[in-house]
PDB file of N, CA and C in Angstrom:
ATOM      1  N   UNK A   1     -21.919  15.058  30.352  1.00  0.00           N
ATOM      2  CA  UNK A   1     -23.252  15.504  30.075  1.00  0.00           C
ATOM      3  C   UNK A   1     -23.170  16.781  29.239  1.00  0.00           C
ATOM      4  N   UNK A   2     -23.889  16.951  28.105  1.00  0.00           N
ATOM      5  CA  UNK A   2     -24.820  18.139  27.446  1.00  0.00           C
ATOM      6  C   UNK A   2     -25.136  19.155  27.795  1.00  0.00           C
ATOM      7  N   UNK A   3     -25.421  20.214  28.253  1.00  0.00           N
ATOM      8  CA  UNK A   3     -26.067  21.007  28.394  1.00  0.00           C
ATOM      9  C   UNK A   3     -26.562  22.119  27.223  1.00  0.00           C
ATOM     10  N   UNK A   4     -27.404  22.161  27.003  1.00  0.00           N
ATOM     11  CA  UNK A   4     -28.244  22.845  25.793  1.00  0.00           C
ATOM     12  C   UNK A   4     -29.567  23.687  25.863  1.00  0.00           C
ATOM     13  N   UNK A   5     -29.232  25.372  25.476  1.00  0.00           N
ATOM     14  CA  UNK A   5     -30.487  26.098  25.507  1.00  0.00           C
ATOM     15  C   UNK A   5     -31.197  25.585  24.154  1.00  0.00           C
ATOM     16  N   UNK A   6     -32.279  25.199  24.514  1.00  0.00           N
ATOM     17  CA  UNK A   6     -33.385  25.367  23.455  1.00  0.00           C
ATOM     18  C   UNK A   6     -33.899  26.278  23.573  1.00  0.00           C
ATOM     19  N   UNK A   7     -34.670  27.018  21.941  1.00  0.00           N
ATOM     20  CA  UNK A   7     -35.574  28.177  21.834  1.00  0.00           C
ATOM     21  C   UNK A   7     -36.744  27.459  20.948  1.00  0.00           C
ATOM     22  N   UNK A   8     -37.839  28.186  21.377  1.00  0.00           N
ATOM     23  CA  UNK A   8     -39.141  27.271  21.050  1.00  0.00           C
ATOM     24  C   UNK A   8     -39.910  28.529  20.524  1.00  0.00           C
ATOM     25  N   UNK A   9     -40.600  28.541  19.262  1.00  0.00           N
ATOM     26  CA  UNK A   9     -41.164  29.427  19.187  1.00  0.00           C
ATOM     27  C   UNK A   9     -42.968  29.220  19.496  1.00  0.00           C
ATOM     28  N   UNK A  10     -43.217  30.372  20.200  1.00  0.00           N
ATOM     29  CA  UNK A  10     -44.396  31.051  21.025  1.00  0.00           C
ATOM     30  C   UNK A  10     -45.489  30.526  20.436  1.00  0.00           C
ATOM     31  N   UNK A  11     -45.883  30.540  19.081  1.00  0.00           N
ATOM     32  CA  UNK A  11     -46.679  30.089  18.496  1.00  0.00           C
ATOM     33  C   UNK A  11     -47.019  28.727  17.931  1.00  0.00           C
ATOM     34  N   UNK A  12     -45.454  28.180  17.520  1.00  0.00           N
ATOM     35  CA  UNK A  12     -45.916  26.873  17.055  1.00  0.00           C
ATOM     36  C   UNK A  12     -45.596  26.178  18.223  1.00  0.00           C
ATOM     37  N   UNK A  13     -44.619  26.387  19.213  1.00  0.00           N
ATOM     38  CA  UNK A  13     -44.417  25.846  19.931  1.00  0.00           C
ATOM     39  C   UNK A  13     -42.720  24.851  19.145  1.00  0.00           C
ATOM     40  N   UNK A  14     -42.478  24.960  18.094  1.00  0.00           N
ATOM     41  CA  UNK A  14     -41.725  24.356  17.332  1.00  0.00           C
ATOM     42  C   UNK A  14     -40.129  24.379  17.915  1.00  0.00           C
ATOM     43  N   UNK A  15     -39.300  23.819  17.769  1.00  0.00           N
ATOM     44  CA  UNK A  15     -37.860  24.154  17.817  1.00  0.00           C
ATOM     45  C   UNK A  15     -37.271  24.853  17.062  1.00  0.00           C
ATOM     46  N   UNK A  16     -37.224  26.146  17.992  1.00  0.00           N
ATOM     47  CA  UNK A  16     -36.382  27.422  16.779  1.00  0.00           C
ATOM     48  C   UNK A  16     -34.776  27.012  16.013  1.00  0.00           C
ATOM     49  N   UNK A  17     -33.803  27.111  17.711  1.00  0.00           N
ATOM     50  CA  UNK A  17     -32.762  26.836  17.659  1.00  0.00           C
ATOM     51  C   UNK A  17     -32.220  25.958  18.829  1.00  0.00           C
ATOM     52  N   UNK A  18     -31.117  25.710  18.784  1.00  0.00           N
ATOM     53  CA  UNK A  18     -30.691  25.237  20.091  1.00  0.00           C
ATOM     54  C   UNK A  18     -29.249  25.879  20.200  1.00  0.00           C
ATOM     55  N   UNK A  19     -28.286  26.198  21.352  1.00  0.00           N
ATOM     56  CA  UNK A  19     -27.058  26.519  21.466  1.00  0.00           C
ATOM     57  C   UNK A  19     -26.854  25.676  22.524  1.00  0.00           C
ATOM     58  N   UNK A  20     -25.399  24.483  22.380  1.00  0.00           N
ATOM     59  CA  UNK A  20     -24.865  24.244  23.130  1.00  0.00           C
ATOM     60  C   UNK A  20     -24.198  24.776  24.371  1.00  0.00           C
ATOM     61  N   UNK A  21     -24.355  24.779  25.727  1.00  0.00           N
ATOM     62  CA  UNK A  21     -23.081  25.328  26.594  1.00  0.00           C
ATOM     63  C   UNK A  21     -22.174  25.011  26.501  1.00  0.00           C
ATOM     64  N   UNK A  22     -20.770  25.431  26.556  1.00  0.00           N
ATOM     65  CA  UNK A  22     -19.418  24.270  26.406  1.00  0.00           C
ATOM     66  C   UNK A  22     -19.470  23.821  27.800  1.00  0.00           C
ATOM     67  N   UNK A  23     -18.620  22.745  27.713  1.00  0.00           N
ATOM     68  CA  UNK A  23     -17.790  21.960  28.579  1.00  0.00           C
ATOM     69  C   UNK A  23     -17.182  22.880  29.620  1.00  0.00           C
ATOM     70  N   UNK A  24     -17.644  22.375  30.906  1.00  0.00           N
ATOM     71  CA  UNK A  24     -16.795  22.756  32.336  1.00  0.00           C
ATOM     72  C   UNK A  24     -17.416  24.048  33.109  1.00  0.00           C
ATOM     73  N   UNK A  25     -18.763  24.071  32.541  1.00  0.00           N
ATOM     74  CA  UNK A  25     -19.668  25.077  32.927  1.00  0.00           C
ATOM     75  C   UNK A  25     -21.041  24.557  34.320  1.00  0.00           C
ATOM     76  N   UNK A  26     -20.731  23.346  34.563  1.00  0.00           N
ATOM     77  CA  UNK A  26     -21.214  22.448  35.689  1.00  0.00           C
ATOM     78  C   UNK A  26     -21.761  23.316  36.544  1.00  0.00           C
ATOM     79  N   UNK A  27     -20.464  24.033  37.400  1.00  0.00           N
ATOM     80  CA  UNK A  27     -21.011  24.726  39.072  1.00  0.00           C
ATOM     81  C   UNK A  27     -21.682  25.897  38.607  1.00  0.00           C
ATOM     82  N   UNK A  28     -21.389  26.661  37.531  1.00  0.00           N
ATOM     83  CA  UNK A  28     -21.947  27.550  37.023  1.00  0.00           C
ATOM     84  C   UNK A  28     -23.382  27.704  37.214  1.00  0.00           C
ATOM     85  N   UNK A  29     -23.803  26.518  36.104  1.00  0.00           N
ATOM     86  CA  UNK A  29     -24.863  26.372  35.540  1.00  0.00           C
ATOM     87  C   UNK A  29     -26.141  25.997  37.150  1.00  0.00           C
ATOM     88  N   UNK A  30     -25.342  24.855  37.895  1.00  0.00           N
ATOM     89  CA  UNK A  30     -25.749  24.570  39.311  1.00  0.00           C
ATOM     90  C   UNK A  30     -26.409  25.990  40.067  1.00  0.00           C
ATOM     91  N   UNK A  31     -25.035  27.104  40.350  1.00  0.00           N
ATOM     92  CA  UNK A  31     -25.791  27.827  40.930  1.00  0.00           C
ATOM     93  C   UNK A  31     -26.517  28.752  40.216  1.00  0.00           C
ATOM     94  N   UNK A  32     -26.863  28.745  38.721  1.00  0.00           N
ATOM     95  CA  UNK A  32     -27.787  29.592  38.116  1.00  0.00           C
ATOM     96  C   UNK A  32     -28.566  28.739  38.266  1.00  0.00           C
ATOM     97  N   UNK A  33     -28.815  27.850  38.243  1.00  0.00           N
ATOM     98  CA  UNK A  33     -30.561  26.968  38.568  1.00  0.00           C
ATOM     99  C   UNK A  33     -31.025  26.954  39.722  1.00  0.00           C
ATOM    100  N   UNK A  34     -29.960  26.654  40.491  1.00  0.00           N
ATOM    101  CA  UNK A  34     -30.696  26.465  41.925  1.00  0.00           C
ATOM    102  C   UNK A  34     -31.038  25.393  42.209  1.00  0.00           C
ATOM    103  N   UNK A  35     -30.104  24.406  41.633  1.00  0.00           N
ATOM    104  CA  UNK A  35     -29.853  22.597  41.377  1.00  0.00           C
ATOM    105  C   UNK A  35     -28.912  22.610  42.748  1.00  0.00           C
ATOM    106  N   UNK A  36     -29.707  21.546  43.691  1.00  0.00           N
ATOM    107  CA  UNK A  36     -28.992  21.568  44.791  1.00  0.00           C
ATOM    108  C   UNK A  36     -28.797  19.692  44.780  1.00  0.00           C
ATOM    109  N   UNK A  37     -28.981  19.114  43.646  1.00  0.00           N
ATOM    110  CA  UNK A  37     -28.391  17.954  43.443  1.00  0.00           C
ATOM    111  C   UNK A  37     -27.808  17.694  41.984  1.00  0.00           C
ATOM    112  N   UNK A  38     -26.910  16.859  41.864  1.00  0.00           N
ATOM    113  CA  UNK A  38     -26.360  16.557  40.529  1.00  0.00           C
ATOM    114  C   UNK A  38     -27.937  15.973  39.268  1.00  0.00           C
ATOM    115  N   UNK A  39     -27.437  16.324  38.036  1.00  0.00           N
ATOM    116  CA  UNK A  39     -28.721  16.442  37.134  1.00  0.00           C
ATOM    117  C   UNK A  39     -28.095  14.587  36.517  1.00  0.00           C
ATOM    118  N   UNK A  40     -29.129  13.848  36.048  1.00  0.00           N
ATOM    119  CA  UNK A  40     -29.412  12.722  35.592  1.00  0.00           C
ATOM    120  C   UNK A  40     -29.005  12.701  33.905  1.00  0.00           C
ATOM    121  N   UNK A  41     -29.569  13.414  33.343  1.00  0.00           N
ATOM    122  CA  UNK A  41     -29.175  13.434  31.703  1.00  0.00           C
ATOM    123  C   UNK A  41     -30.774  13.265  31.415  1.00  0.00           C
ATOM    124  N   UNK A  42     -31.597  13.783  31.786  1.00  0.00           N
ATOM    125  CA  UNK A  42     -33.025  13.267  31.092  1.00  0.00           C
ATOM    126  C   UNK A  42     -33.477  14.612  31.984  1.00  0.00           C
ATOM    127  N   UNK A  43     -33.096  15.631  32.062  1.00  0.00           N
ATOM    128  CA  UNK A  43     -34.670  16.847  32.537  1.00  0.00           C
ATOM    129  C   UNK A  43     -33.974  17.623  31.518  1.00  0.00           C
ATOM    130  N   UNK A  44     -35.248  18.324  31.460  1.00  0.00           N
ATOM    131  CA  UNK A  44     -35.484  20.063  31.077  1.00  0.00           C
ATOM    132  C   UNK A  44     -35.984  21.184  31.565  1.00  0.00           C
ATOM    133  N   UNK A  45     -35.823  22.307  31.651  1.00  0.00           N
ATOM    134  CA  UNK A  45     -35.623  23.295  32.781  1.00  0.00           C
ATOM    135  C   UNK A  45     -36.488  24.530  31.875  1.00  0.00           C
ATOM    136  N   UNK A  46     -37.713  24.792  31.876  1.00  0.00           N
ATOM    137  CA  UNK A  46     -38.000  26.124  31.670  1.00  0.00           C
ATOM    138  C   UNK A  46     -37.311  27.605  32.304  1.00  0.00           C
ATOM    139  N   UNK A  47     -36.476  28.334  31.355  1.00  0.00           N
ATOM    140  CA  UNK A  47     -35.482  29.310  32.209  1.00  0.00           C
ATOM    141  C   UNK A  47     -36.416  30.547  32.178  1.00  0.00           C
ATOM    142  N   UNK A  48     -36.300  30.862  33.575  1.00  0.00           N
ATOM    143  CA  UNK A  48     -36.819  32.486  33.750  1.00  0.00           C
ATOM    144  C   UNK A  48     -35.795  33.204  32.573  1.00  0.00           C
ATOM    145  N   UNK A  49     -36.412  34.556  32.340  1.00  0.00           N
ATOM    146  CA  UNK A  49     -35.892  36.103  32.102  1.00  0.00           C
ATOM    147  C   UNK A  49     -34.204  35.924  33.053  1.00  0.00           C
ATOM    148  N   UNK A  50     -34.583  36.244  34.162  1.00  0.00           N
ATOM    149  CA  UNK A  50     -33.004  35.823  35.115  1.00  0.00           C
ATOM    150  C   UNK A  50     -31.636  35.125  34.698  1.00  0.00           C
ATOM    151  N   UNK A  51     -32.583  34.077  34.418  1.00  0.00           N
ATOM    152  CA  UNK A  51     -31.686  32.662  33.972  1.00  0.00           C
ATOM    153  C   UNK A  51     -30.806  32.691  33.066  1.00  0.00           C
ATOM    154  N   UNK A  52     -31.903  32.730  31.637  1.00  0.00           N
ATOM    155  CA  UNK A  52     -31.201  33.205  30.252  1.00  0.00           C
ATOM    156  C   UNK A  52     -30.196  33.876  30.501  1.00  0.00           C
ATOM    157  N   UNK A  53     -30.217  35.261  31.014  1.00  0.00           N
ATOM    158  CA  UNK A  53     -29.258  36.471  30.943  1.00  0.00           C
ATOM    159  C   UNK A  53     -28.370  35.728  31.507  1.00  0.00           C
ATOM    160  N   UNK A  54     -28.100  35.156  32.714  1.00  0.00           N
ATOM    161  CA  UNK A  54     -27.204  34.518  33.490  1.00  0.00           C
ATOM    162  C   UNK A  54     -26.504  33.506  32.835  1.00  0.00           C
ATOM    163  N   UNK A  55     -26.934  32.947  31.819  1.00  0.00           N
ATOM    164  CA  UNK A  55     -26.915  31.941  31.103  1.00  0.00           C
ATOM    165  C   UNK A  55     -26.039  32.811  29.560  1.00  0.00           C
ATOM    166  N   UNK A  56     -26.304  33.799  29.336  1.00  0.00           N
ATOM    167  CA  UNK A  56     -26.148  34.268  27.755  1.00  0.00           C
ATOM    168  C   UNK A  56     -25.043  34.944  28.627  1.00  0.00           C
ATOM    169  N   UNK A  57     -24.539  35.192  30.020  1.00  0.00           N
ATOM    170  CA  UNK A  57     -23.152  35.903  30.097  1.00  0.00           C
ATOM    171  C   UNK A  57     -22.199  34.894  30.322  1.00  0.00           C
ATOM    172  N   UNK A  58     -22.711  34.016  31.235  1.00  0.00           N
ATOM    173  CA  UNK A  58     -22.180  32.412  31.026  1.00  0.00           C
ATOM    174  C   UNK A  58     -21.205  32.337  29.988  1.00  0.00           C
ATOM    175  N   UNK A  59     -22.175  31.872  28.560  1.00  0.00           N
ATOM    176  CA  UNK A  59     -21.497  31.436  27.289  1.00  0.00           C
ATOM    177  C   UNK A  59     -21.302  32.901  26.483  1.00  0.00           C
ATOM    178  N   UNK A  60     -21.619  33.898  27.371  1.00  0.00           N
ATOM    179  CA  UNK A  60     -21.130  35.051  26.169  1.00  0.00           C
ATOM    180  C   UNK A  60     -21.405  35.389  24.753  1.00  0.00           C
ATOM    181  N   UNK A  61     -22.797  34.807  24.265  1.00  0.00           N
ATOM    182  CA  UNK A  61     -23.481  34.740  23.360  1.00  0.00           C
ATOM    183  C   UNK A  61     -25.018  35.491  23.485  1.00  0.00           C
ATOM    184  N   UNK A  62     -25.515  36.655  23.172  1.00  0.00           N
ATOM    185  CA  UNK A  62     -26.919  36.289  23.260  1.00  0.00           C
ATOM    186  C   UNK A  62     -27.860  36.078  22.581  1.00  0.00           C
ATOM    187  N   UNK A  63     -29.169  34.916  23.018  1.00  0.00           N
ATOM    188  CA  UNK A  63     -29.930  34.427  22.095  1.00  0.00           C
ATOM    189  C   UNK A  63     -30.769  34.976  22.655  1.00  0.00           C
ATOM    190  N   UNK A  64     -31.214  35.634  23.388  1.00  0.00           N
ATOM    191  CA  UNK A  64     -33.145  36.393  23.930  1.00  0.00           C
ATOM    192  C   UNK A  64     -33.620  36.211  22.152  1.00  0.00           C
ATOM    193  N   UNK A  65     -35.040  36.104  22.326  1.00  0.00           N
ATOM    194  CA  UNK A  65     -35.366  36.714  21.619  1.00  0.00           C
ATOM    195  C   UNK A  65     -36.939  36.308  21.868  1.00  0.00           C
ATOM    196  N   UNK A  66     -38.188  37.826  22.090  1.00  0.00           N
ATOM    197  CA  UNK A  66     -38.983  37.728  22.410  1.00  0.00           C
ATOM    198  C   UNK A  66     -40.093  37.070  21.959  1.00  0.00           C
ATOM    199  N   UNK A  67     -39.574  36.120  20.613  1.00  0.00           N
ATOM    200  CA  UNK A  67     -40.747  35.632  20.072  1.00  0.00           C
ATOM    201  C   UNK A  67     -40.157  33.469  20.396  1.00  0.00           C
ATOM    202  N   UNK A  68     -39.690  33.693  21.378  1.00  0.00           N
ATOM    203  CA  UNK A  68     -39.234  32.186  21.511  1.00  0.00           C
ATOM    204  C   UNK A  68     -39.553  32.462  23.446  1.00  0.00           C
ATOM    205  N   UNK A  69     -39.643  31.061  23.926  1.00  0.00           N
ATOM    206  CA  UNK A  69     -39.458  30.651  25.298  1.00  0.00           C
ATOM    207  C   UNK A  69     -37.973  29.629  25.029  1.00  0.00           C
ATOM    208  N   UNK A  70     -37.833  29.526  26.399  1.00  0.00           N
ATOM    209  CA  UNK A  70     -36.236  28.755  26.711  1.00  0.00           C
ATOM    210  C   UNK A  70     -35.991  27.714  27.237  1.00  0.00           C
ATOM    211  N   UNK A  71     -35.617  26.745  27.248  1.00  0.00           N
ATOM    212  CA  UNK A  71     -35.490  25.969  28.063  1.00  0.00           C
ATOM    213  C   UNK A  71     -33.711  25.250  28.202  1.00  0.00           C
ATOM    214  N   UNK A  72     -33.607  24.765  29.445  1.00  0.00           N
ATOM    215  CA  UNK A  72     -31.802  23.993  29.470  1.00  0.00           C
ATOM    216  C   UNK A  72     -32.486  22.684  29.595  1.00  0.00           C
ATOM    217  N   UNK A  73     -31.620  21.800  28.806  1.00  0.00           N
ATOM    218  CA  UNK A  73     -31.756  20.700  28.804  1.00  0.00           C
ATOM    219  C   UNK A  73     -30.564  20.221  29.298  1.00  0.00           C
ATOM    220  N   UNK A  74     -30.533  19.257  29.660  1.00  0.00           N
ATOM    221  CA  UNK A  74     -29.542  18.021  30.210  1.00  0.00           C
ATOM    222  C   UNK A  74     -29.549  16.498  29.438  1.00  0.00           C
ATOM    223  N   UNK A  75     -28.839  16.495  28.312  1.00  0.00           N
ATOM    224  CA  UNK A  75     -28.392  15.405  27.684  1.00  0.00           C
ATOM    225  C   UNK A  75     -27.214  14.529  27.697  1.00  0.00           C
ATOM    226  N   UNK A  76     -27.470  12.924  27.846  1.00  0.00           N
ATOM    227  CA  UNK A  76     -26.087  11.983  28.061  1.00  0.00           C
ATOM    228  C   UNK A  76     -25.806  12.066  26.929  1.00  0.00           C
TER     229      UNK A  76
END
């Protein structure tokens, strides 16, 4: 499975960007969600403020940026 932040911007609602998570970031990602079952390959996850950060030290990249919302997706 995929895992992928999308950034959406505020206004159009459009797809800014997306950044892949790498590979083998599973339990990680589990206990930053608060996924207390295995994910399907078909949701998407609006991420708190919390999340992101947890998420951008995760992959060690950061994407904040206040004119986008976030979301993790789960793709097969």
């Amino acid at each position: 499975m995929i895992y992928r932040v999308e950034a959406f911007d505020i206004e159009t609602e459009f797809l800014a960007f997306k950044v892949d998570v790498p590979d083998g970031l599973y339990d990680q990602l589990k206990s930053i969600m608060g996924w207390s079952s295995n994910q399907q390959g078909w949701e998407g996850y609006n991420l708190s403020p919390l999340q992101l950060s947890a998420i951008e030290r995760l992959i060690g990249k950061s994407i904040h940026d206040p004119d986008h919302h976030f979301q993790l997706t789960c793709n097969v």
